[in-house]
PDB file of N, CA and C in Angstrom:
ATOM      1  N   UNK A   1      -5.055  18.644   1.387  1.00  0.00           N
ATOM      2  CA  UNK A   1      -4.163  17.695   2.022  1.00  0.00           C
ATOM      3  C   UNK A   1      -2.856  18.419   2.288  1.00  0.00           C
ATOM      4  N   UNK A   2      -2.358  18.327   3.390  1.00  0.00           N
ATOM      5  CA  UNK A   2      -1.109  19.157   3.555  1.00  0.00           C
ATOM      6  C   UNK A   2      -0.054  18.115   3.644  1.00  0.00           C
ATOM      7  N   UNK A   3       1.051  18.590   3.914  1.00  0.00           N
ATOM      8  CA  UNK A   3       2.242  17.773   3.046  1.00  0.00           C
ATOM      9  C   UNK A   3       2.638  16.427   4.330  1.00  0.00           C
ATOM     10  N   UNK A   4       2.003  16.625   5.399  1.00  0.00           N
ATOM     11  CA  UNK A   4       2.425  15.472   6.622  1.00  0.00           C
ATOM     12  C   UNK A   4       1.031  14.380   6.283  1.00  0.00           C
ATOM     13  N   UNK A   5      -0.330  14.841   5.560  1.00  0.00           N
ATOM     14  CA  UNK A   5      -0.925  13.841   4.550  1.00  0.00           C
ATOM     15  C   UNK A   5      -0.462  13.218   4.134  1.00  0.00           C
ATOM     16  N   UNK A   6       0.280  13.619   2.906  1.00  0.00           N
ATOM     17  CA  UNK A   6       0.569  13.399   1.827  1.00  0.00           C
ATOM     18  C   UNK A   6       1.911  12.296   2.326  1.00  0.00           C
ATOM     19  N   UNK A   7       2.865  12.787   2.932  1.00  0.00           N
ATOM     20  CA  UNK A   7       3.833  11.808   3.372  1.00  0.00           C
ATOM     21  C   UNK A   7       3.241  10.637   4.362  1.00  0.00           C
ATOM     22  N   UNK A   8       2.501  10.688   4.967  1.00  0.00           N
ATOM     23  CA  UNK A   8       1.546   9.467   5.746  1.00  0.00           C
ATOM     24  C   UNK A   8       0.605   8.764   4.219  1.00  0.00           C
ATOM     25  N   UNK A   9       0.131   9.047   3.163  1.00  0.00           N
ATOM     26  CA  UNK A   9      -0.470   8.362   2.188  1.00  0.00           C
ATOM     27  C   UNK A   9       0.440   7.792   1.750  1.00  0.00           C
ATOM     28  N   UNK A  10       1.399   8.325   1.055  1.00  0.00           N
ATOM     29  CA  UNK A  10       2.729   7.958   0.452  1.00  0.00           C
ATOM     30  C   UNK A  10       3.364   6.137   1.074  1.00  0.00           C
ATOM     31  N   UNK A  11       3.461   6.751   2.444  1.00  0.00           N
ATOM     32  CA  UNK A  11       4.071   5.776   3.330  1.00  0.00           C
ATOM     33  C   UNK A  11       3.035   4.159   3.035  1.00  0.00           C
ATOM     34  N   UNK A  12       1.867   4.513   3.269  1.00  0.00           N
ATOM     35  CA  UNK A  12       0.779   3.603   3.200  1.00  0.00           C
ATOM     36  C   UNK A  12       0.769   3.158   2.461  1.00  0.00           C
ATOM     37  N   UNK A  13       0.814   3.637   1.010  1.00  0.00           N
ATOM     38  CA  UNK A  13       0.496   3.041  -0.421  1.00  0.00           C
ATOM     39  C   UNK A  13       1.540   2.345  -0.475  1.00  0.00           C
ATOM     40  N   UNK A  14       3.353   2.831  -0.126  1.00  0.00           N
ATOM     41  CA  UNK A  14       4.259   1.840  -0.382  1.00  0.00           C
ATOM     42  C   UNK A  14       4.370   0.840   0.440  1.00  0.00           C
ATOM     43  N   UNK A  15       3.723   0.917   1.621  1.00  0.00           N
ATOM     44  CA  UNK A  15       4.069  -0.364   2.229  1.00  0.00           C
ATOM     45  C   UNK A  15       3.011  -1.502   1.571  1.00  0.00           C
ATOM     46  N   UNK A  16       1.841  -1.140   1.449  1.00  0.00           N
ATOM     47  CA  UNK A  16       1.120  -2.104   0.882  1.00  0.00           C
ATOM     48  C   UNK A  16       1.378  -2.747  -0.632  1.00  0.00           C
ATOM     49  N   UNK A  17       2.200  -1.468  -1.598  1.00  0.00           N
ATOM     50  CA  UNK A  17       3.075  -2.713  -2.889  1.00  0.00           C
ATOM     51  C   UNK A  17       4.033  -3.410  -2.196  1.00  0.00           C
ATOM     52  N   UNK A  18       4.778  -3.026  -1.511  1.00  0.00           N
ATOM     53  CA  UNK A  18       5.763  -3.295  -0.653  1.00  0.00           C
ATOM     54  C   UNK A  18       5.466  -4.788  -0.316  1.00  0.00           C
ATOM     55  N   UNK A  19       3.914  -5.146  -0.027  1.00  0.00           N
ATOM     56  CA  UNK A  19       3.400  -6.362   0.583  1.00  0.00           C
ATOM     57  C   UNK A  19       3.548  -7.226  -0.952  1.00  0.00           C
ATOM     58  N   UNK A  20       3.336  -6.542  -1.811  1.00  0.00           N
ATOM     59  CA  UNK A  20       2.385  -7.257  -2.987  1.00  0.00           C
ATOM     60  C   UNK A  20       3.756  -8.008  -3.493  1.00  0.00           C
ATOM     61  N   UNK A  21       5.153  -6.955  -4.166  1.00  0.00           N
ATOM     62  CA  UNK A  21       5.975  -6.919  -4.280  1.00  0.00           C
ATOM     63  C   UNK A  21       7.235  -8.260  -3.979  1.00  0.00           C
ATOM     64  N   UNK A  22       7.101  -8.235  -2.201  1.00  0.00           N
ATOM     65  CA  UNK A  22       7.964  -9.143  -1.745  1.00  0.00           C
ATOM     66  C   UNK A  22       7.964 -10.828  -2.410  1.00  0.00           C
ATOM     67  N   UNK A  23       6.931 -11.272  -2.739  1.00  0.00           N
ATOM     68  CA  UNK A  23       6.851 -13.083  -2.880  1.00  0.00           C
ATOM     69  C   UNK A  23       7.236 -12.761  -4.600  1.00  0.00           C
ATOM     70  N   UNK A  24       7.389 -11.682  -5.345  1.00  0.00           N
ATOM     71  CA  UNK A  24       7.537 -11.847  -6.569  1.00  0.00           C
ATOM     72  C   UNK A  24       9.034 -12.636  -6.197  1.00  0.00           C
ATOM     73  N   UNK A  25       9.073 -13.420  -7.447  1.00  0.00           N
ATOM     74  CA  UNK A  25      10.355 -14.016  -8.096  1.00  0.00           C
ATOM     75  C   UNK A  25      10.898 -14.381  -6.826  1.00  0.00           C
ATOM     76  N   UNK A  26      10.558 -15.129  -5.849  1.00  0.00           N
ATOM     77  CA  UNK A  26      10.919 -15.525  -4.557  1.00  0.00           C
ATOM     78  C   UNK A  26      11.364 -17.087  -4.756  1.00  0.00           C
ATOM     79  N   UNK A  27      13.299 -16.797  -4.435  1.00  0.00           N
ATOM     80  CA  UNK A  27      13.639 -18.566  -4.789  1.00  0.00           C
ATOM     81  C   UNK A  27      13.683 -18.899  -2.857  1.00  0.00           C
ATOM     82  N   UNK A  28      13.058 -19.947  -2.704  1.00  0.00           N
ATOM     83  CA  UNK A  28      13.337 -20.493  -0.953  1.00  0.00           C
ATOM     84  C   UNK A  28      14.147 -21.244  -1.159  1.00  0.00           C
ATOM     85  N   UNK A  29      14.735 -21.218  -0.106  1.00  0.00           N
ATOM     86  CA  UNK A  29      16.326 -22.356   0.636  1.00  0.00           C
ATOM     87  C   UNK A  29      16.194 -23.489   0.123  1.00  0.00           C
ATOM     88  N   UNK A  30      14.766 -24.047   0.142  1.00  0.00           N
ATOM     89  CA  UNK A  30      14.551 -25.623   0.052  1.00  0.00           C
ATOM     90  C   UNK A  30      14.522 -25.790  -1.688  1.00  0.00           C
ATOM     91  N   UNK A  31      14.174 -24.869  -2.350  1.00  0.00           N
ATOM     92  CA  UNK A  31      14.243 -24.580  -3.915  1.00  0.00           C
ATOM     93  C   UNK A  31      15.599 -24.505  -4.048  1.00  0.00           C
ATOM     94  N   UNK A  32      16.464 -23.971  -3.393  1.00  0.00           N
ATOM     95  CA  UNK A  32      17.943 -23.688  -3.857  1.00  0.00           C
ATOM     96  C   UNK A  32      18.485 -24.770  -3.797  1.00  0.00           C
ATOM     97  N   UNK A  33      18.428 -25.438  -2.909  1.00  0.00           N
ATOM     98  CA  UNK A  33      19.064 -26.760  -2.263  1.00  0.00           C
ATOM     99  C   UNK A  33      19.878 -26.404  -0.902  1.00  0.00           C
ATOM    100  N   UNK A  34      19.521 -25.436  -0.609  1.00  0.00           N
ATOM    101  CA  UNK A  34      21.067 -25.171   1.058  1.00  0.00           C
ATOM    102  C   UNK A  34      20.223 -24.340   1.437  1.00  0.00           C
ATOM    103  N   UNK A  35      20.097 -25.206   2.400  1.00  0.00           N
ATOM    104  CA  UNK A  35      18.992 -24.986   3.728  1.00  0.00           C
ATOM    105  C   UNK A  35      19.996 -24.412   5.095  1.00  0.00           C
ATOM    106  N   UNK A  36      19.929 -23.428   5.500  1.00  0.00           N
ATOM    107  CA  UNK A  36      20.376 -22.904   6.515  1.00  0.00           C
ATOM    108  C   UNK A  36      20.423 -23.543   7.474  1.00  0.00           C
ATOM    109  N   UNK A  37      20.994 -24.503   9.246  1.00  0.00           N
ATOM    110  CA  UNK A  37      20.393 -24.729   9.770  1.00  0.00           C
ATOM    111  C   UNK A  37      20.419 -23.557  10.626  1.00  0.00           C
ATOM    112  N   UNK A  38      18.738 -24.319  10.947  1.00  0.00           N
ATOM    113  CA  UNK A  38      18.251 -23.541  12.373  1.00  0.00           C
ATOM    114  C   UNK A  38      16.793 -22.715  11.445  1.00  0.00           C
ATOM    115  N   UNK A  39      16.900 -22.376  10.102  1.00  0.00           N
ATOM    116  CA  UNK A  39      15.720 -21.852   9.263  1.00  0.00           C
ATOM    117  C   UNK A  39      14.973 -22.926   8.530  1.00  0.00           C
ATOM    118  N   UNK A  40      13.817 -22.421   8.174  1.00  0.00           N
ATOM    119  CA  UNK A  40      12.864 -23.481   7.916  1.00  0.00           C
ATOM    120  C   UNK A  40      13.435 -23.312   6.353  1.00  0.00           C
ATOM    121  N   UNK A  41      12.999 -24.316   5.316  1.00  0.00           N
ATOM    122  CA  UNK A  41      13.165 -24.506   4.394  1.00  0.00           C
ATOM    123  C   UNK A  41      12.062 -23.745   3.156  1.00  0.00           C
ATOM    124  N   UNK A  42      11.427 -22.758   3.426  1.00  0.00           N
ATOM    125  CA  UNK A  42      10.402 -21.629   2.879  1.00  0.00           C
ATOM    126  C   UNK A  42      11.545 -20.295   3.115  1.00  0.00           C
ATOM    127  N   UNK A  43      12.183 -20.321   3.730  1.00  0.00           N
ATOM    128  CA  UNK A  43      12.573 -18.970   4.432  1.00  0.00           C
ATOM    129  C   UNK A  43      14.144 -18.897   2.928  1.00  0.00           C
ATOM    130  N   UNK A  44      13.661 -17.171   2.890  1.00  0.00           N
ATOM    131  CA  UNK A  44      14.196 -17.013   0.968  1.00  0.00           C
ATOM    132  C   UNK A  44      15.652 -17.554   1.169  1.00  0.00           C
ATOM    133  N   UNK A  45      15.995 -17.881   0.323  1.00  0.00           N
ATOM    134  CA  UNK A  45      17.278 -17.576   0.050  1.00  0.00           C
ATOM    135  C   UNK A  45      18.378 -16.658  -0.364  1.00  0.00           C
ATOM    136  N   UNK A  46      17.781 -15.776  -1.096  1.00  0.00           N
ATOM    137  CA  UNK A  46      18.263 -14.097  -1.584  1.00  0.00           C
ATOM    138  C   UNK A  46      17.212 -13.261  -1.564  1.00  0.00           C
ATOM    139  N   UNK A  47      16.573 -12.570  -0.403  1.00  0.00           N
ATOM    140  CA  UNK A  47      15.865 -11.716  -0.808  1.00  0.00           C
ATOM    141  C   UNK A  47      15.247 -10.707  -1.410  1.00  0.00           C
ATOM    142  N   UNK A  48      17.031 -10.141  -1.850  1.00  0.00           N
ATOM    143  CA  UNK A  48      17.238  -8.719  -2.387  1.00  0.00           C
ATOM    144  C   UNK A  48      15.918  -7.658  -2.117  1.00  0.00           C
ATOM    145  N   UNK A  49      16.315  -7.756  -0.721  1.00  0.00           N
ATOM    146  CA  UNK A  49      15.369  -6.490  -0.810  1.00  0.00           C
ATOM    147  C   UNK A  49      15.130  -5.067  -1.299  1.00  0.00           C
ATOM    148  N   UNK A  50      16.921  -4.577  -1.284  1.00  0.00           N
ATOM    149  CA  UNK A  50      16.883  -3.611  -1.832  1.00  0.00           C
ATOM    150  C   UNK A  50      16.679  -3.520  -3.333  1.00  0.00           C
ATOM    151  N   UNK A  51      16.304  -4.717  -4.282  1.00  0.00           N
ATOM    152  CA  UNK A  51      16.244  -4.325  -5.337  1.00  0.00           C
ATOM    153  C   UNK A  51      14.493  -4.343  -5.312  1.00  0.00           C
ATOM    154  N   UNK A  52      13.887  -4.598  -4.447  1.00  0.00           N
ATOM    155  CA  UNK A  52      12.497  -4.944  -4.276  1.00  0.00           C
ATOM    156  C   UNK A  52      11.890  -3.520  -3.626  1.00  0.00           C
ATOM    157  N   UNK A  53      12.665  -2.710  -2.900  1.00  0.00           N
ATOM    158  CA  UNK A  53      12.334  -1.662  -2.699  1.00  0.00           C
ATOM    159  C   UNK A  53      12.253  -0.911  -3.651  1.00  0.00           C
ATOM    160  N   UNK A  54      12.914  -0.769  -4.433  1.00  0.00           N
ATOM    161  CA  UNK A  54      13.435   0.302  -5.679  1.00  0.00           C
ATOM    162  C   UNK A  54      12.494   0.178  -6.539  1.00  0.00           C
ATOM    163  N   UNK A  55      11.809  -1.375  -6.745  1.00  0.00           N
ATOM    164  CA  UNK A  55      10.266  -1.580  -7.199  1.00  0.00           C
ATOM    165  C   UNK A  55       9.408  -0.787  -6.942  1.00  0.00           C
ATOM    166  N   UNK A  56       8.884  -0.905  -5.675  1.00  0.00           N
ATOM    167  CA  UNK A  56       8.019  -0.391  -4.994  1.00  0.00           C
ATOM    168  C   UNK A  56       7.768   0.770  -4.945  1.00  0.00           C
ATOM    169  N   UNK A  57       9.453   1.389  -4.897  1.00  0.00           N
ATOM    170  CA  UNK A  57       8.942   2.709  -4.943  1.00  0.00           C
ATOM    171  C   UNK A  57       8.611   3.163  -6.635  1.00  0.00           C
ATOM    172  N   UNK A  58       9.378   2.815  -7.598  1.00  0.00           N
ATOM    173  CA  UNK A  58       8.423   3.024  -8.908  1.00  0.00           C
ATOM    174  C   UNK A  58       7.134   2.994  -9.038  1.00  0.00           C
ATOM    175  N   UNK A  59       6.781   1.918  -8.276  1.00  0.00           N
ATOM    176  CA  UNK A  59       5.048   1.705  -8.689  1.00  0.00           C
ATOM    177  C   UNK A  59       4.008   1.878  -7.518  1.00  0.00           C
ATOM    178  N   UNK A  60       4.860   2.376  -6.368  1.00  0.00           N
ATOM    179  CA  UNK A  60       4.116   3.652  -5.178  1.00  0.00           C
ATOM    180  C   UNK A  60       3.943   4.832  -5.836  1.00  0.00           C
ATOM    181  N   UNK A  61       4.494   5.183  -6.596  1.00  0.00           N
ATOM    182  CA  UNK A  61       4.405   6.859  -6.909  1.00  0.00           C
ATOM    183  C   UNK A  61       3.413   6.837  -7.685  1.00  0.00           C
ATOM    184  N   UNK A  62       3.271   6.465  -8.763  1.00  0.00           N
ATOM    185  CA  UNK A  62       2.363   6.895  -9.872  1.00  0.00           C
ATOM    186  C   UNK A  62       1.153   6.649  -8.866  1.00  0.00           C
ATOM    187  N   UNK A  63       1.103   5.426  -8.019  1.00  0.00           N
ATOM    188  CA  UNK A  63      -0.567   5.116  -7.595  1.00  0.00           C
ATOM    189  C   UNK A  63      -0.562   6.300  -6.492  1.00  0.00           C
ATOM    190  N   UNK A  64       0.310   6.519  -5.793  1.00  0.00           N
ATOM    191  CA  UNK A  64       0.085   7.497  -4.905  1.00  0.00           C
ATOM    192  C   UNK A  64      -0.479   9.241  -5.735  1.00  0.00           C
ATOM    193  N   UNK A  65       0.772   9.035  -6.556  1.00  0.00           N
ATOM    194  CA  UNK A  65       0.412  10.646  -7.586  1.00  0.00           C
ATOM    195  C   UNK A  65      -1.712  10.824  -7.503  1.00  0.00           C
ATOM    196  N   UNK A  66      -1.929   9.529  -8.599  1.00  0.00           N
ATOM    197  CA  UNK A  66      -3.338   9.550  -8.898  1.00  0.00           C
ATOM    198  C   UNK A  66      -3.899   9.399  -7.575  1.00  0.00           C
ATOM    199  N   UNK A  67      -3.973   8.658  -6.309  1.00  0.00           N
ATOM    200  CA  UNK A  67      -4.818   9.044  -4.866  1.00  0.00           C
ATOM    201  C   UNK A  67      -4.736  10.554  -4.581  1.00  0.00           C
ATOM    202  N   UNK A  68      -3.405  10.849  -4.757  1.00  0.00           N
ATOM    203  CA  UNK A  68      -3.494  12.151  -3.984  1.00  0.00           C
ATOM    204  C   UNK A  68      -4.381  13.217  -4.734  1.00  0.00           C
ATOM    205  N   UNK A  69      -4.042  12.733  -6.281  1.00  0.00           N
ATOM    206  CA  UNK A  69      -4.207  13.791  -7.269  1.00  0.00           C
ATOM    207  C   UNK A  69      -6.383  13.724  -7.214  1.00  0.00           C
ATOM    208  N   UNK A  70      -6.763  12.718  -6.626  1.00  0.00           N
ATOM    209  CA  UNK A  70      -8.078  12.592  -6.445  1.00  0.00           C
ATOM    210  C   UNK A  70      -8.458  13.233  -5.381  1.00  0.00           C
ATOM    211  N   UNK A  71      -8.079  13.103  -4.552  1.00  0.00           N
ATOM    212  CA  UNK A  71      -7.961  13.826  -2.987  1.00  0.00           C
ATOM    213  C   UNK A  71      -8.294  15.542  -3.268  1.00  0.00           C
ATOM    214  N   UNK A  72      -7.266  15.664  -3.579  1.00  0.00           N
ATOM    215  CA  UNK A  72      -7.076  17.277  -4.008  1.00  0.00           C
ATOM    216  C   UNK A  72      -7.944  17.704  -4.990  1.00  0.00           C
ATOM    217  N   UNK A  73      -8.719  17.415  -5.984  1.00  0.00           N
ATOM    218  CA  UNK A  73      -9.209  17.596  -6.727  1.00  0.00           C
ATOM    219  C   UNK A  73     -10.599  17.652  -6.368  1.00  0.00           C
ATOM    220  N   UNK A  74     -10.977  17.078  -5.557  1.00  0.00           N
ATOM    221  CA  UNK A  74     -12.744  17.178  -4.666  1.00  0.00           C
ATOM    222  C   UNK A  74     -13.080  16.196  -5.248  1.00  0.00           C
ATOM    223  N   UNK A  75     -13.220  15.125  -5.591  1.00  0.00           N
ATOM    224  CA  UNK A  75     -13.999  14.188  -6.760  1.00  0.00           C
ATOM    225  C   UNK A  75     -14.286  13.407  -5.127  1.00  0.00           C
ATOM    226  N   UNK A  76     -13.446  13.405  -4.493  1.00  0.00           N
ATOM    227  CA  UNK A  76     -13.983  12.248  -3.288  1.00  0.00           C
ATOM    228  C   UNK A  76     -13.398  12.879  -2.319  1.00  0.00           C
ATOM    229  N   UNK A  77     -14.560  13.163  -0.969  1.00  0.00           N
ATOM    230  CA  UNK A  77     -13.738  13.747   0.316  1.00  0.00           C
ATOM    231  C   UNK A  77     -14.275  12.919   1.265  1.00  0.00           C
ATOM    232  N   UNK A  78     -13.982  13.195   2.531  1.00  0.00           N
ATOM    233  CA  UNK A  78     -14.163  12.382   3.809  1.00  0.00           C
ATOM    234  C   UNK A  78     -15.307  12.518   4.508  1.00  0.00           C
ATOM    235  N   UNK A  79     -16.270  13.344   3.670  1.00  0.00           N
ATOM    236  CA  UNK A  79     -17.808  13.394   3.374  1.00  0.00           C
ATOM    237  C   UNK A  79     -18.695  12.131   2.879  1.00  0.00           C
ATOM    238  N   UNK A  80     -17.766  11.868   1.553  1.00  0.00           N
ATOM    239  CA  UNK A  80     -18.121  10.785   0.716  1.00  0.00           C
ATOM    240  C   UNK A  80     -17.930   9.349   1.288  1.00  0.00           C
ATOM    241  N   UNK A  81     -16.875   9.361   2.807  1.00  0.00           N
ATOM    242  CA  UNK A  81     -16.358   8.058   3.105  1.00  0.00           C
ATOM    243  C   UNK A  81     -17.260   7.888   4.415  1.00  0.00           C
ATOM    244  N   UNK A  82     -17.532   8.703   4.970  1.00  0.00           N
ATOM    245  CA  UNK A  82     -17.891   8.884   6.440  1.00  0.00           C
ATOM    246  C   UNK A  82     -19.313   8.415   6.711  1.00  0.00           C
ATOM    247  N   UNK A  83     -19.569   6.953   6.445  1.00  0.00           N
ATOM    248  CA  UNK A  83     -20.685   6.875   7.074  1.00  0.00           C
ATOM    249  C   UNK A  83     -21.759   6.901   7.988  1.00  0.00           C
ATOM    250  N   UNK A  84     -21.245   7.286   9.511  1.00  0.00           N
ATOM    251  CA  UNK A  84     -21.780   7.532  10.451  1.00  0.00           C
ATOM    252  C   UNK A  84     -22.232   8.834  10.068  1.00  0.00           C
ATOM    253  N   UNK A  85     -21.965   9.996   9.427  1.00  0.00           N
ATOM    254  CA  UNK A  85     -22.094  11.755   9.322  1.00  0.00           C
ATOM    255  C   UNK A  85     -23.350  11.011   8.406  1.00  0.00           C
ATOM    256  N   UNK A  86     -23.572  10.236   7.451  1.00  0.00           N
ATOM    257  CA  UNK A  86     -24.660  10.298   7.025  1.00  0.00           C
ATOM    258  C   UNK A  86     -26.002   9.442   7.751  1.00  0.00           C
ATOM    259  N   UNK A  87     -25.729   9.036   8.320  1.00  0.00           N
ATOM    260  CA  UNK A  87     -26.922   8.228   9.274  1.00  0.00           C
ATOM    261  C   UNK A  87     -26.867   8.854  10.386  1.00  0.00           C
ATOM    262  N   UNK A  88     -26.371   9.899  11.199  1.00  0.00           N
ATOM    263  CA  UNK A  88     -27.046  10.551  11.806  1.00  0.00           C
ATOM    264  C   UNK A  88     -27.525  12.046  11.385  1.00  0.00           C
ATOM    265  N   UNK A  89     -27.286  12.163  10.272  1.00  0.00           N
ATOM    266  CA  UNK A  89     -28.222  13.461   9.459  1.00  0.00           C
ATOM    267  C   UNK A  89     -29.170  12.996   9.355  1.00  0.00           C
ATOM    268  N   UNK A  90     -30.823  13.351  10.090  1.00  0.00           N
ATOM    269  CA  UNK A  90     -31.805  13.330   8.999  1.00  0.00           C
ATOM    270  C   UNK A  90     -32.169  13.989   7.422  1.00  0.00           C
ATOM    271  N   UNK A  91     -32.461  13.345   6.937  1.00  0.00           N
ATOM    272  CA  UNK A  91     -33.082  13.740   5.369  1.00  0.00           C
ATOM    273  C   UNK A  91     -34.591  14.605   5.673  1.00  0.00           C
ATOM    274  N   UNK A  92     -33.935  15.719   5.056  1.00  0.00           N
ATOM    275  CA  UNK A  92     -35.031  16.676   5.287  1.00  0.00           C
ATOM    276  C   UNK A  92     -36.059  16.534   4.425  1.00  0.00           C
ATOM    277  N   UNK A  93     -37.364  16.033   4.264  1.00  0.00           N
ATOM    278  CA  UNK A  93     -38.657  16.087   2.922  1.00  0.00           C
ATOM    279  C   UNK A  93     -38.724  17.206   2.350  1.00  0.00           C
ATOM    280  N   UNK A  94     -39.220  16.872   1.084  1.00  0.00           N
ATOM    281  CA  UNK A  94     -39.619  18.029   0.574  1.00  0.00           C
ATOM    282  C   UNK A  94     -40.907  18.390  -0.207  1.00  0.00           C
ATOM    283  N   UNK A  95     -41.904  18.228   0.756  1.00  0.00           N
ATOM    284  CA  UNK A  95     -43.127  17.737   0.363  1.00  0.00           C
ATOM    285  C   UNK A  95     -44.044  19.078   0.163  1.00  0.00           C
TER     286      UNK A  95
END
């Protein structure tokens, strides 16, 4: 895996805690009591995103470390994922 991999995995893995991340500890407008007008009453009230990033990225790394660290290691390659490469190989007998 070369390092423009590795920064495209990286990216991937955090956006998807990134997903997981956001609804934690989520107070909405209509929970607070002061509803914005013109916003719906779901829509947060403090998002703090930046403290939600700073999450993410803690608990992107380690999962990214162990993907990559699998990657690199041969335990699983794009051999192992690629199902079309195996259905159009025939299986040779060995009779």
């Amino acid at each position: 895996m070369g390092p423009v991999s590795a920064i495209v995995l990286f990216a991937v893995v955090w956006a998807m805690v990134f997903f997981i991340v956001l609804p934690l500890r989520l107070q909405t407008q209509g929970e607070a009591g002061e509803i914005v007008p013109g916003t719906h009453a779901s829509a947060p009230a403090d998002a703090q995103i930046g403290r939600k990033a700073k999450i993410t990225t803690l608990w992107a790394l380690p999962i990214w470390a162990v993907i990559a660290g699998t990657i690199l290691s041969g335990v699983i390659s794009v051999r192992d994922i690629d199902w079309f490469d195996r259905m159009s190989t025939p299986e040779v007998s060995r009779d």
